[in-house]
PDB file of N, CA and C in Angstrom:
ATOM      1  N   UNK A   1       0.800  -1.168   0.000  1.00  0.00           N
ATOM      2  CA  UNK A   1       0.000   0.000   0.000  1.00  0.00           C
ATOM      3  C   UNK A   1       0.854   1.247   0.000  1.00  0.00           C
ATOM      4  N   UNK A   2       0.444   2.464   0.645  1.00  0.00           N
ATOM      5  CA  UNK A   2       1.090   3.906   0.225  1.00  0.00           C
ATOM      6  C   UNK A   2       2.110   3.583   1.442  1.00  0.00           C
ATOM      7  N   UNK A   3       2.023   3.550   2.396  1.00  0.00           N
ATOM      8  CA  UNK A   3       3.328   2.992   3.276  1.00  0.00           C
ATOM      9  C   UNK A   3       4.466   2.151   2.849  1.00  0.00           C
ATOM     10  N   UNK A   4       4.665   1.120   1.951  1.00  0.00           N
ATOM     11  CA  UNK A   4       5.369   0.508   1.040  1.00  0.00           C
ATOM     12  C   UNK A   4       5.492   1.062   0.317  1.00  0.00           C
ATOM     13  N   UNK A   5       4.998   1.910  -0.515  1.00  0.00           N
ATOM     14  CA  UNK A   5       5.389   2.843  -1.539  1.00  0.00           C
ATOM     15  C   UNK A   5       6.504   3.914  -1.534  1.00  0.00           C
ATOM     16  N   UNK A   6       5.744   4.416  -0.390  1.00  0.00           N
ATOM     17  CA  UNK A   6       6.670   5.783   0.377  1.00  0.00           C
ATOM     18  C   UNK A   6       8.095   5.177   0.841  1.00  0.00           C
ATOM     19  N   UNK A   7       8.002   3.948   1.365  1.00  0.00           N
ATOM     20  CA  UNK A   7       9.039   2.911   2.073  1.00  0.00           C
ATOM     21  C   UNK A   7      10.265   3.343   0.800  1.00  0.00           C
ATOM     22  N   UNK A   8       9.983   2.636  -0.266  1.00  0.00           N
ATOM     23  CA  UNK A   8      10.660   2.153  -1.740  1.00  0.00           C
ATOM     24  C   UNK A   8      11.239   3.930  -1.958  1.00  0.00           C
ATOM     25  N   UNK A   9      10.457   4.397  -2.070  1.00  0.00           N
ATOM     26  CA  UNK A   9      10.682   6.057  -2.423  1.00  0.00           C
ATOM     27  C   UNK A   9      11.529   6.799  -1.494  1.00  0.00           C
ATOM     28  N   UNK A  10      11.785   6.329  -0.524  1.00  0.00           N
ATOM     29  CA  UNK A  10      12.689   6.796   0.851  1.00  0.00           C
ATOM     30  C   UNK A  10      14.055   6.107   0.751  1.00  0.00           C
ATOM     31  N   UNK A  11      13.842   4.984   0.256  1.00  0.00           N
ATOM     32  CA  UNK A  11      15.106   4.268   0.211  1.00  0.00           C
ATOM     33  C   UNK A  11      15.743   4.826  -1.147  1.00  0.00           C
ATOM     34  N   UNK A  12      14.871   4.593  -2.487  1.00  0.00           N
ATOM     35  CA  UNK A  12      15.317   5.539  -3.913  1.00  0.00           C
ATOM     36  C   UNK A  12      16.514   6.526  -3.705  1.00  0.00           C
ATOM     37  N   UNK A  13      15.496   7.848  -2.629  1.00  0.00           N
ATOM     38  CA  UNK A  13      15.936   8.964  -2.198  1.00  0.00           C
ATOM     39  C   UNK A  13      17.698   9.013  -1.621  1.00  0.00           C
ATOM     40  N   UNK A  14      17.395   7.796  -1.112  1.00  0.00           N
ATOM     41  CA  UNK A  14      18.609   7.539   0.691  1.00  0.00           C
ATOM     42  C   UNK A  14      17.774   8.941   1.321  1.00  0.00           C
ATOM     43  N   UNK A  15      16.701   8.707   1.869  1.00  0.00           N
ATOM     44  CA  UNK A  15      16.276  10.028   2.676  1.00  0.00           C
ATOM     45  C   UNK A  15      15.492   9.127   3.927  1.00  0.00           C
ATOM     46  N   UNK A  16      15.949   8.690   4.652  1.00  0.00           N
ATOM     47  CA  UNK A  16      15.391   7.971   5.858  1.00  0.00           C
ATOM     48  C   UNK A  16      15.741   8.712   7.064  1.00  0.00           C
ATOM     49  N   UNK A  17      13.596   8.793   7.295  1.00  0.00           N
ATOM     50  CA  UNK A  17      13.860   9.047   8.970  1.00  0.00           C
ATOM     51  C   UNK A  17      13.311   7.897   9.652  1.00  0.00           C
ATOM     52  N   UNK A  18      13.163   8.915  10.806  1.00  0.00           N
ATOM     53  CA  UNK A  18      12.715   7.846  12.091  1.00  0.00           C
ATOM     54  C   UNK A  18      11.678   8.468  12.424  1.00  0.00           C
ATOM     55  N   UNK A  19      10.323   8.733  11.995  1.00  0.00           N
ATOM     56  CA  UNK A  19       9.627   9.732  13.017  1.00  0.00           C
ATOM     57  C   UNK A  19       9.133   8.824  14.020  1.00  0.00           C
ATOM     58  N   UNK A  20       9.056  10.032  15.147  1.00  0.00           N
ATOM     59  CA  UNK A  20       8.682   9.452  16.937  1.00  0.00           C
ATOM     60  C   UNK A  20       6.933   8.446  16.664  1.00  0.00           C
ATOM     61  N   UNK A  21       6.246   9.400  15.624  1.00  0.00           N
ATOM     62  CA  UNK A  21       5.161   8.928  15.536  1.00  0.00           C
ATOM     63  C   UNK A  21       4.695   7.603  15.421  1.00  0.00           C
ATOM     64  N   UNK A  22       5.767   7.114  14.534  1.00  0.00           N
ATOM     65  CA  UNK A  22       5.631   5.662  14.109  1.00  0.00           C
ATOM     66  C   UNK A  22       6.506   4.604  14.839  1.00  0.00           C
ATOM     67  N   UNK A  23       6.704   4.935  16.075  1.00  0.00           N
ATOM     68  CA  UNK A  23       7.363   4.287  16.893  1.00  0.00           C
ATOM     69  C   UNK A  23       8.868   4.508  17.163  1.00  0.00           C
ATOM     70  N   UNK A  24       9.518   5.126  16.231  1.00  0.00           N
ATOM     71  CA  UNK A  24      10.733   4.845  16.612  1.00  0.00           C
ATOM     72  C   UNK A  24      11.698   5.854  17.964  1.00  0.00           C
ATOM     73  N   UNK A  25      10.539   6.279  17.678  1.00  0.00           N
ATOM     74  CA  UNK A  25      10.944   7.253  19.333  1.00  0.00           C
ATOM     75  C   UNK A  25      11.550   6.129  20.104  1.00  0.00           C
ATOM     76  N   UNK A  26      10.880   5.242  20.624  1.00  0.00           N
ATOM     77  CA  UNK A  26      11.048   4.092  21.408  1.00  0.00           C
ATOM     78  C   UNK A  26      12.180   3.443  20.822  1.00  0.00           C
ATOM     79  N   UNK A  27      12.389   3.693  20.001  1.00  0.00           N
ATOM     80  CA  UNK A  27      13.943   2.585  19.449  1.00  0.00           C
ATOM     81  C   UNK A  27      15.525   3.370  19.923  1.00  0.00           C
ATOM     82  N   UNK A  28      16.335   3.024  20.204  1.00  0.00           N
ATOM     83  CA  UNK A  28      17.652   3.285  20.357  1.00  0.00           C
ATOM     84  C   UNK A  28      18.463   4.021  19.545  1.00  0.00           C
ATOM     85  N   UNK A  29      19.211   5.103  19.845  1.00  0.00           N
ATOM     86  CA  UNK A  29      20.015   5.380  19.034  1.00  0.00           C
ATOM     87  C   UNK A  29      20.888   4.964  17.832  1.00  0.00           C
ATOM     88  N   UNK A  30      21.315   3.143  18.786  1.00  0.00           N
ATOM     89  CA  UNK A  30      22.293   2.207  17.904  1.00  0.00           C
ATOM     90  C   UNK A  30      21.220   1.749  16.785  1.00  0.00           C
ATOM     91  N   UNK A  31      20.242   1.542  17.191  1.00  0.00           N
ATOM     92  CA  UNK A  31      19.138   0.232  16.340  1.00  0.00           C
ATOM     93  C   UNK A  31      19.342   1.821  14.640  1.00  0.00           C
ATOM     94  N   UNK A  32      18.558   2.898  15.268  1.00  0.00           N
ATOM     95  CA  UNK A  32      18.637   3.832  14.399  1.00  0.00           C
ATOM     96  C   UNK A  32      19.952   3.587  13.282  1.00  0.00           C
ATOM     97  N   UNK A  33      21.252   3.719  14.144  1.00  0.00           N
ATOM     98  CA  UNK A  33      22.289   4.074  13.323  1.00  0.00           C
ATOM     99  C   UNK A  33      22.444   3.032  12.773  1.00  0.00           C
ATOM    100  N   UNK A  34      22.012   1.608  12.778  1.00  0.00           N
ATOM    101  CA  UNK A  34      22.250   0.399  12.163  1.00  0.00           C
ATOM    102  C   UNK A  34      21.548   0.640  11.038  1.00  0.00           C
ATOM    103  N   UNK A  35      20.447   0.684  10.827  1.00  0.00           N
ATOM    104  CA  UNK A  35      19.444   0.771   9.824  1.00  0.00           C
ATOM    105  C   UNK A  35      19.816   1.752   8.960  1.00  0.00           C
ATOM    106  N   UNK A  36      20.406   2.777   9.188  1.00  0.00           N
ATOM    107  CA  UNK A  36      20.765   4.097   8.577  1.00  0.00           C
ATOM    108  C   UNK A  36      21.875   3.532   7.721  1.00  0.00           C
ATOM    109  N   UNK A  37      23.118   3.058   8.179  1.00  0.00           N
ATOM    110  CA  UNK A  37      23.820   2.034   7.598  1.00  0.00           C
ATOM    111  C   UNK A  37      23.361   1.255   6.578  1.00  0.00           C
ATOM    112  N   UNK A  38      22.677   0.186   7.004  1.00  0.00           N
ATOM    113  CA  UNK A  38      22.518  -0.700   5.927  1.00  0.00           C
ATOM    114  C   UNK A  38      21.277  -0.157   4.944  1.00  0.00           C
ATOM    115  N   UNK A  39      20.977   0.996   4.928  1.00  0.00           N
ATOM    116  CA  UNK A  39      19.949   1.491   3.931  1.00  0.00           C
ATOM    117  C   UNK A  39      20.837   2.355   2.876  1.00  0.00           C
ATOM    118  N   UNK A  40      22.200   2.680   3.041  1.00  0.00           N
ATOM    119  CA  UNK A  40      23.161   3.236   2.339  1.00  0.00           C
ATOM    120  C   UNK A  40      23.465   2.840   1.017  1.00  0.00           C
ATOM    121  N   UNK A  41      22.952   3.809  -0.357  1.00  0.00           N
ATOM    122  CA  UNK A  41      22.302   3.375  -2.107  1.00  0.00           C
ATOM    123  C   UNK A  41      23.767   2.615  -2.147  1.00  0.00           C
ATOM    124  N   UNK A  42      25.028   3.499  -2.211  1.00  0.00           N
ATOM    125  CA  UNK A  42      26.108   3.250  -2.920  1.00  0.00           C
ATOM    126  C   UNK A  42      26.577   1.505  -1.557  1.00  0.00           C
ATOM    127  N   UNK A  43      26.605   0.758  -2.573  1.00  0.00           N
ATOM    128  CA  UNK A  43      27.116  -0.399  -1.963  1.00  0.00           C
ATOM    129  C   UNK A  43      28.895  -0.610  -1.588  1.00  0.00           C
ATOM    130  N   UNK A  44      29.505   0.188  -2.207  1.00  0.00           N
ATOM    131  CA  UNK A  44      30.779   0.029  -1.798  1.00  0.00           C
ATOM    132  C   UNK A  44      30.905   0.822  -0.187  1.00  0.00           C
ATOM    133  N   UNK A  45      29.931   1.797   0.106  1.00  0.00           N
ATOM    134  CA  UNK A  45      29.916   2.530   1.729  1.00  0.00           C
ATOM    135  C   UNK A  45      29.066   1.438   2.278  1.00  0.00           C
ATOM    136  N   UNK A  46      28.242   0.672   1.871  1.00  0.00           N
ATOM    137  CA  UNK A  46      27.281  -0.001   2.989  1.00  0.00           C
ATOM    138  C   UNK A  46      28.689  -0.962   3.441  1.00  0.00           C
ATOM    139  N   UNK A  47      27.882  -1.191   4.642  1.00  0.00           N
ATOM    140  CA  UNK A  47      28.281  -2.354   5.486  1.00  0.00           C
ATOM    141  C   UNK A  47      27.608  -3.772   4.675  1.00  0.00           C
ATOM    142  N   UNK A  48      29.192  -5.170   5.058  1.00  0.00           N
ATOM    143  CA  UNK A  48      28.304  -5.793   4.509  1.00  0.00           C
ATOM    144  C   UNK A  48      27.343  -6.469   5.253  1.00  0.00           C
ATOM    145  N   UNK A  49      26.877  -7.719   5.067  1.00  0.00           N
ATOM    146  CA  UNK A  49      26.153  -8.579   6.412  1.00  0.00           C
ATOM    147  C   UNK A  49      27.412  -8.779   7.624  1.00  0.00           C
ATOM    148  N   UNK A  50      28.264  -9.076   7.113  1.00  0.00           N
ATOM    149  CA  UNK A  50      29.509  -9.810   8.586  1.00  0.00           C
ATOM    150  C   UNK A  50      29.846  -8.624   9.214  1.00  0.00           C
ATOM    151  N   UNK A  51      30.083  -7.250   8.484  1.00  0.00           N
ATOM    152  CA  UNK A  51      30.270  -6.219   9.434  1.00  0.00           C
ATOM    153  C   UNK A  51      29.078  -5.837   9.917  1.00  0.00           C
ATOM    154  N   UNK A  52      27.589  -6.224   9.368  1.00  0.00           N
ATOM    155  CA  UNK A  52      26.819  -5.355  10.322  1.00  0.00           C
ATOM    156  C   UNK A  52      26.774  -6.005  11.346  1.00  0.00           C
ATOM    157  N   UNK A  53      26.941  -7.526  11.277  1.00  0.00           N
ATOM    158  CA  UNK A  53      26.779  -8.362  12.725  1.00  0.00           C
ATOM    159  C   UNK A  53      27.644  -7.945  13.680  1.00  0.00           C
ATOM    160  N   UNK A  54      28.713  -7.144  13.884  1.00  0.00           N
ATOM    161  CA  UNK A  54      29.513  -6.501  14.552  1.00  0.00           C
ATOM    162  C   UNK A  54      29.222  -5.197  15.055  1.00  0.00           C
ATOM    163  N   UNK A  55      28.125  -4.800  14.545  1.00  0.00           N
ATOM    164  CA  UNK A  55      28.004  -3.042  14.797  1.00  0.00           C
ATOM    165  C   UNK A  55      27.344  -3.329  16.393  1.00  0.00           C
ATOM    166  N   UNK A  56      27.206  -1.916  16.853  1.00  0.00           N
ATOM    167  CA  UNK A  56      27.051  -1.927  18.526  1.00  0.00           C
ATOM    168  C   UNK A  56      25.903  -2.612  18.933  1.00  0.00           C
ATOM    169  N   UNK A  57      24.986  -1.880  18.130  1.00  0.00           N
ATOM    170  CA  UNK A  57      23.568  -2.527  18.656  1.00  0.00           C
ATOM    171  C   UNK A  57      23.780  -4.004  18.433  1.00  0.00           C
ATOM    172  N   UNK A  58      24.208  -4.690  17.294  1.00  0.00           N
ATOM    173  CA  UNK A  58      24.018  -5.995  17.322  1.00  0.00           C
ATOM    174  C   UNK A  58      24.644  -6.521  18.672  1.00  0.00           C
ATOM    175  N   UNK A  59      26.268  -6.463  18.929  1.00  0.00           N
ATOM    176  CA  UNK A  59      26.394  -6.834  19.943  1.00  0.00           C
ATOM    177  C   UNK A  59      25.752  -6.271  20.939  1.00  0.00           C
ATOM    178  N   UNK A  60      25.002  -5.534  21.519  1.00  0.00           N
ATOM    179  CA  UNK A  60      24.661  -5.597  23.046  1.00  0.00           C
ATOM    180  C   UNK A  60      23.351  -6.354  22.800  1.00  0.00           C
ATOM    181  N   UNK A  61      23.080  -6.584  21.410  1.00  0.00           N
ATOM    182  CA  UNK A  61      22.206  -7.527  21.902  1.00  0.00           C
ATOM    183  C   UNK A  61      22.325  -9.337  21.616  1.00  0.00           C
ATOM    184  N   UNK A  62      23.761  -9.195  21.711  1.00  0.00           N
ATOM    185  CA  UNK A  62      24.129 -10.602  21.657  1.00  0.00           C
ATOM    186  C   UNK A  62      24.087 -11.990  22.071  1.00  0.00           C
ATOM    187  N   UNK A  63      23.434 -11.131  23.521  1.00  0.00           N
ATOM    188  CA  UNK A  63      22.921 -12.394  24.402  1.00  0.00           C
ATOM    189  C   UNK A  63      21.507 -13.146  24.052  1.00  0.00           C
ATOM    190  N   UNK A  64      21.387 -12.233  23.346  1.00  0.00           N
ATOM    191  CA  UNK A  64      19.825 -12.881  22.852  1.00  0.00           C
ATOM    192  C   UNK A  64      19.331 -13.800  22.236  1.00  0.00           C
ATOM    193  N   UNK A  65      18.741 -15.011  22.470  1.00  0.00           N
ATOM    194  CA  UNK A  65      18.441 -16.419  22.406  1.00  0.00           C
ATOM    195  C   UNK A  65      18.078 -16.125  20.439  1.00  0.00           C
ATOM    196  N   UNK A  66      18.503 -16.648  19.394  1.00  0.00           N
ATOM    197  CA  UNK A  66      17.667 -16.895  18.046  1.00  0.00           C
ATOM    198  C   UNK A  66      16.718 -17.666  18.010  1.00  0.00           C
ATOM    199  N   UNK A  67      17.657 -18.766  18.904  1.00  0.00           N
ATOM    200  CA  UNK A  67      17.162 -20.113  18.524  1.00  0.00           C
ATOM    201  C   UNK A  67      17.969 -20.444  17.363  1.00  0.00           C
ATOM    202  N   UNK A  68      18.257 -20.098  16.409  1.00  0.00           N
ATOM    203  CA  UNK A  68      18.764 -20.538  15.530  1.00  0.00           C
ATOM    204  C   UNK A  68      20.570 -21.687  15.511  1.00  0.00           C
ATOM    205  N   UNK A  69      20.723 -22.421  14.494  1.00  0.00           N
ATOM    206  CA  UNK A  69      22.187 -22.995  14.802  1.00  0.00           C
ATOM    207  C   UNK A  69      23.035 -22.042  14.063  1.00  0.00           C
ATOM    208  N   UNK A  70      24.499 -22.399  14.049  1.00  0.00           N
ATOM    209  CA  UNK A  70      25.332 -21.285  13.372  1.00  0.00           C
ATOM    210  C   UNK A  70      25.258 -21.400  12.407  1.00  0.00           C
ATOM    211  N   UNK A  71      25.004 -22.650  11.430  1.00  0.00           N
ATOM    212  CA  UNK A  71      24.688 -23.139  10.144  1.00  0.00           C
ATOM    213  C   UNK A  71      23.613 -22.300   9.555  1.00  0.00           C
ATOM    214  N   UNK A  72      22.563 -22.346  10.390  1.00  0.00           N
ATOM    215  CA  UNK A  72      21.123 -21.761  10.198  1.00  0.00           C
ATOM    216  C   UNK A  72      21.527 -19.682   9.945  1.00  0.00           C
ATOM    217  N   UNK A  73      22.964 -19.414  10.914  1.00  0.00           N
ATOM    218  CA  UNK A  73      23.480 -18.050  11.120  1.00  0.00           C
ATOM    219  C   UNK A  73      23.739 -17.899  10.271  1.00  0.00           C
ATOM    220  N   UNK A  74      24.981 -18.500   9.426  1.00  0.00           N
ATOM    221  CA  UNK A  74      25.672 -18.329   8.164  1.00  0.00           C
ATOM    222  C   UNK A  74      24.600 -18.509   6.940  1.00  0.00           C
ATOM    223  N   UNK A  75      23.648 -18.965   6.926  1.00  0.00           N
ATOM    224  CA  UNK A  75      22.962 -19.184   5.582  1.00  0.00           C
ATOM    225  C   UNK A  75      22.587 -17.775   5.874  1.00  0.00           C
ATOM    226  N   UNK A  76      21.921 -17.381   6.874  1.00  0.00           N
ATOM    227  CA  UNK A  76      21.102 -15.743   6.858  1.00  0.00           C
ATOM    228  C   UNK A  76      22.238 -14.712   6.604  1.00  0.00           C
ATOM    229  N   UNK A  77      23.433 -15.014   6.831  1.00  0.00           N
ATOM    230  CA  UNK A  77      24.270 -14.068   6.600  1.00  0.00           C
ATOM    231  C   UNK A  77      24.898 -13.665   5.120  1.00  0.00           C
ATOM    232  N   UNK A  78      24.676 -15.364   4.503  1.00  0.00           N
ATOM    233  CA  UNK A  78      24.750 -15.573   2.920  1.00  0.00           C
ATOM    234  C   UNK A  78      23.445 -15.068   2.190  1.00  0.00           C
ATOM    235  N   UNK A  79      22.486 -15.409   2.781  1.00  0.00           N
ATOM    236  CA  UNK A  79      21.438 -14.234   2.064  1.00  0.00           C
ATOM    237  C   UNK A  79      21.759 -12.972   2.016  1.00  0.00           C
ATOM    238  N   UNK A  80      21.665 -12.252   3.192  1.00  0.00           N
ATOM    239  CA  UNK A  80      21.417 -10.979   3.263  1.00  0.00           C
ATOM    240  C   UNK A  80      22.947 -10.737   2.229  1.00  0.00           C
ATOM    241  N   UNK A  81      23.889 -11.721   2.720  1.00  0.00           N
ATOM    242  CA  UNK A  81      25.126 -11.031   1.389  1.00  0.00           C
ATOM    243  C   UNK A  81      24.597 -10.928  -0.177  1.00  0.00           C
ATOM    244  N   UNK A  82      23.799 -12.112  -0.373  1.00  0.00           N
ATOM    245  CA  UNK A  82      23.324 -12.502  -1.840  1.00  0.00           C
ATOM    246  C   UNK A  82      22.606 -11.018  -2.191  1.00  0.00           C
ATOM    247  N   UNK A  83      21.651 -11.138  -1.138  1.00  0.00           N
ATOM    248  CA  UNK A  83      20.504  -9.369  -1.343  1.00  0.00           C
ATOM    249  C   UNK A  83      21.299  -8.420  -1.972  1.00  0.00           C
ATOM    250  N   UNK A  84      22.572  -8.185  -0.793  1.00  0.00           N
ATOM    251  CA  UNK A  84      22.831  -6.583  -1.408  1.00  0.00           C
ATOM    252  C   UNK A  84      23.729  -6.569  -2.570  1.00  0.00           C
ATOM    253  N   UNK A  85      24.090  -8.134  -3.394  1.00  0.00           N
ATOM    254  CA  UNK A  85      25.061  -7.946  -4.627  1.00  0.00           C
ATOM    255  C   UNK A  85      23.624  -7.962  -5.632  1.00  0.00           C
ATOM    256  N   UNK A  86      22.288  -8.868  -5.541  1.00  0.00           N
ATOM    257  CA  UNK A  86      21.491  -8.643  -6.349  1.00  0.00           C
ATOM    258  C   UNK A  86      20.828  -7.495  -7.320  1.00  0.00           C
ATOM    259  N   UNK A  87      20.284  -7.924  -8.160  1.00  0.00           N
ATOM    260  CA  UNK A  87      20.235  -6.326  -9.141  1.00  0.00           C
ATOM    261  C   UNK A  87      19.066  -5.321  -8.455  1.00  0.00           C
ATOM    262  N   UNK A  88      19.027  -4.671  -8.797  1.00  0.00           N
ATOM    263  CA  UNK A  88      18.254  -3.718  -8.154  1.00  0.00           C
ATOM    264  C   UNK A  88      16.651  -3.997  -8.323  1.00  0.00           C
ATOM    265  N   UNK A  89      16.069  -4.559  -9.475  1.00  0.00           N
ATOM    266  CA  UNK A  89      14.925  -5.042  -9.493  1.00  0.00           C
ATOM    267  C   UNK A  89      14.772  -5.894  -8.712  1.00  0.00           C
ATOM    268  N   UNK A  90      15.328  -6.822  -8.482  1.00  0.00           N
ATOM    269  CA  UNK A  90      15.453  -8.062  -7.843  1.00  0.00           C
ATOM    270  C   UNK A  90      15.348  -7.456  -6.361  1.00  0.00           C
ATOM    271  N   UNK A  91      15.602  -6.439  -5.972  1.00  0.00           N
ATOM    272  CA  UNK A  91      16.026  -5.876  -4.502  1.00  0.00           C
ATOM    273  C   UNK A  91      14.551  -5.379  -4.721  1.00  0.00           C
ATOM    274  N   UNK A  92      13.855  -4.762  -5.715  1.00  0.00           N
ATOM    275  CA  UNK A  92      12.822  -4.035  -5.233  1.00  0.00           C
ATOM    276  C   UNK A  92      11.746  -5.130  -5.541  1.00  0.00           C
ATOM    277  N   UNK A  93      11.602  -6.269  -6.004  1.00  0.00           N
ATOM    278  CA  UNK A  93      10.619  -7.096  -5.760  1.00  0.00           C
ATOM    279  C   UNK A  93      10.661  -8.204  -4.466  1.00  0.00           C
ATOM    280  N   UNK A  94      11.996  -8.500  -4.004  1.00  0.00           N
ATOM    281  CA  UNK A  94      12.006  -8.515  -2.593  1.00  0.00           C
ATOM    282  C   UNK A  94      11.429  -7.836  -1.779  1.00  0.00           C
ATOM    283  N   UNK A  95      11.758  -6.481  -1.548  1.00  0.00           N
ATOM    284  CA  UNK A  95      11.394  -5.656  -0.476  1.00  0.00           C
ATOM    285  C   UNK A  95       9.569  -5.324  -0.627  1.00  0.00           C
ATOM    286  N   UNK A  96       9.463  -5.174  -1.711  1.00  0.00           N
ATOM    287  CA  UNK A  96       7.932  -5.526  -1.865  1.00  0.00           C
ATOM    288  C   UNK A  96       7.074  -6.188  -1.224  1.00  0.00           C
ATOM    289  N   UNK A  97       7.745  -7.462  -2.007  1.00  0.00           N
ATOM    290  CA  UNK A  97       7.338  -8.815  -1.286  1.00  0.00           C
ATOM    291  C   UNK A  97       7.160  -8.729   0.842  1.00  0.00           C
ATOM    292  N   UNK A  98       8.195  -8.430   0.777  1.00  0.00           N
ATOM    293  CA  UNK A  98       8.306  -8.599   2.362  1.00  0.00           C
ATOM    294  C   UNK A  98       7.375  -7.756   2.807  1.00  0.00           C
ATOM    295  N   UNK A  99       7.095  -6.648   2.190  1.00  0.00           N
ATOM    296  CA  UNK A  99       6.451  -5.255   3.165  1.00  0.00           C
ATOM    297  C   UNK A  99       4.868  -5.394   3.183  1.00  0.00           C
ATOM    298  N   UNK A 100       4.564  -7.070   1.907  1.00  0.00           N
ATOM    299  CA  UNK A 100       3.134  -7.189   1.992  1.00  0.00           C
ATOM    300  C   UNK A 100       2.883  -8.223   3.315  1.00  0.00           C
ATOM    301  N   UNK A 101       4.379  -8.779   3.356  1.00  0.00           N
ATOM    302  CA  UNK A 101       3.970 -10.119   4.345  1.00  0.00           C
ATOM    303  C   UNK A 101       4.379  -9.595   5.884  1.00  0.00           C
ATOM    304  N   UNK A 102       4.463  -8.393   5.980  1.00  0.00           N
ATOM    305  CA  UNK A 102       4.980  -8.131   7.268  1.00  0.00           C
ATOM    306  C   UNK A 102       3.892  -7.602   7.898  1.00  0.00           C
ATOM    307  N   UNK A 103       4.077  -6.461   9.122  1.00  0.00           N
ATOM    308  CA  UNK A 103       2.959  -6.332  10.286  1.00  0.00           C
ATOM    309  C   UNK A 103       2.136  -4.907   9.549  1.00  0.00           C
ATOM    310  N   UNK A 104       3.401  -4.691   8.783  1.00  0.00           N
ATOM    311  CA  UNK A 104       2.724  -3.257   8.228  1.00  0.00           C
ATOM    312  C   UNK A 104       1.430  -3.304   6.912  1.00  0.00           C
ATOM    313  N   UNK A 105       1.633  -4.404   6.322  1.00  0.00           N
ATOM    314  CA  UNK A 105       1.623  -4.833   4.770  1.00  0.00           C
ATOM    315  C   UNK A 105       0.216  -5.244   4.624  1.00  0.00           C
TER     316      UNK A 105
END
């Protein structure tokens, strides 16, 4: 819908906020600066997946149960690598995709 739309058009831009309205008041500085990161157009400045798993917020929240095995870690880490070499259509029928199947969508 127009929230996914605007989503796609924000990222186009690289013009991402956070407004308080939509929750992110409540989110962290780090969570912010992570996302800000990995929403970065030019791919040679983004972080890739293995460095974002290193950024602050991830570790302090390291203790935190997945559930997942490391096998199960590394495949998600090989995706999200696969994502950001994929072509750009391919990135925007992903993100599509996801934004219908998510809480917002």
């Amino acid at each position: 819908g127009k929230d996914v739309d605007s989503c796609r058009k924000a990222i186009c831009r690289s013009s991402v906020k956070f407004p308080p309205k939509a929750g992110w008041g409540r989110r962290t500085r780090e969570s912010r600066d992570l996302i800000r990161q990995l929403m970065i157009k030019d791919p040679a400045k983004r972080p890739t997946a293995a460095v974002a798993l290193h950024h602050t917020w991830v570790a302090a929240h390291e203790e935190v149960r997945t559930g997942l095995t490391k096998s199960e870690k590394r495949k998600c880490v090989g995706g999200l690598t696969k994502f950001t070499q994929a072509p750009n259509f391919i990135k925007a029928v992903l993100l599509l995709s996801a934004g219908r199947r998510g809480p917002w969508g």
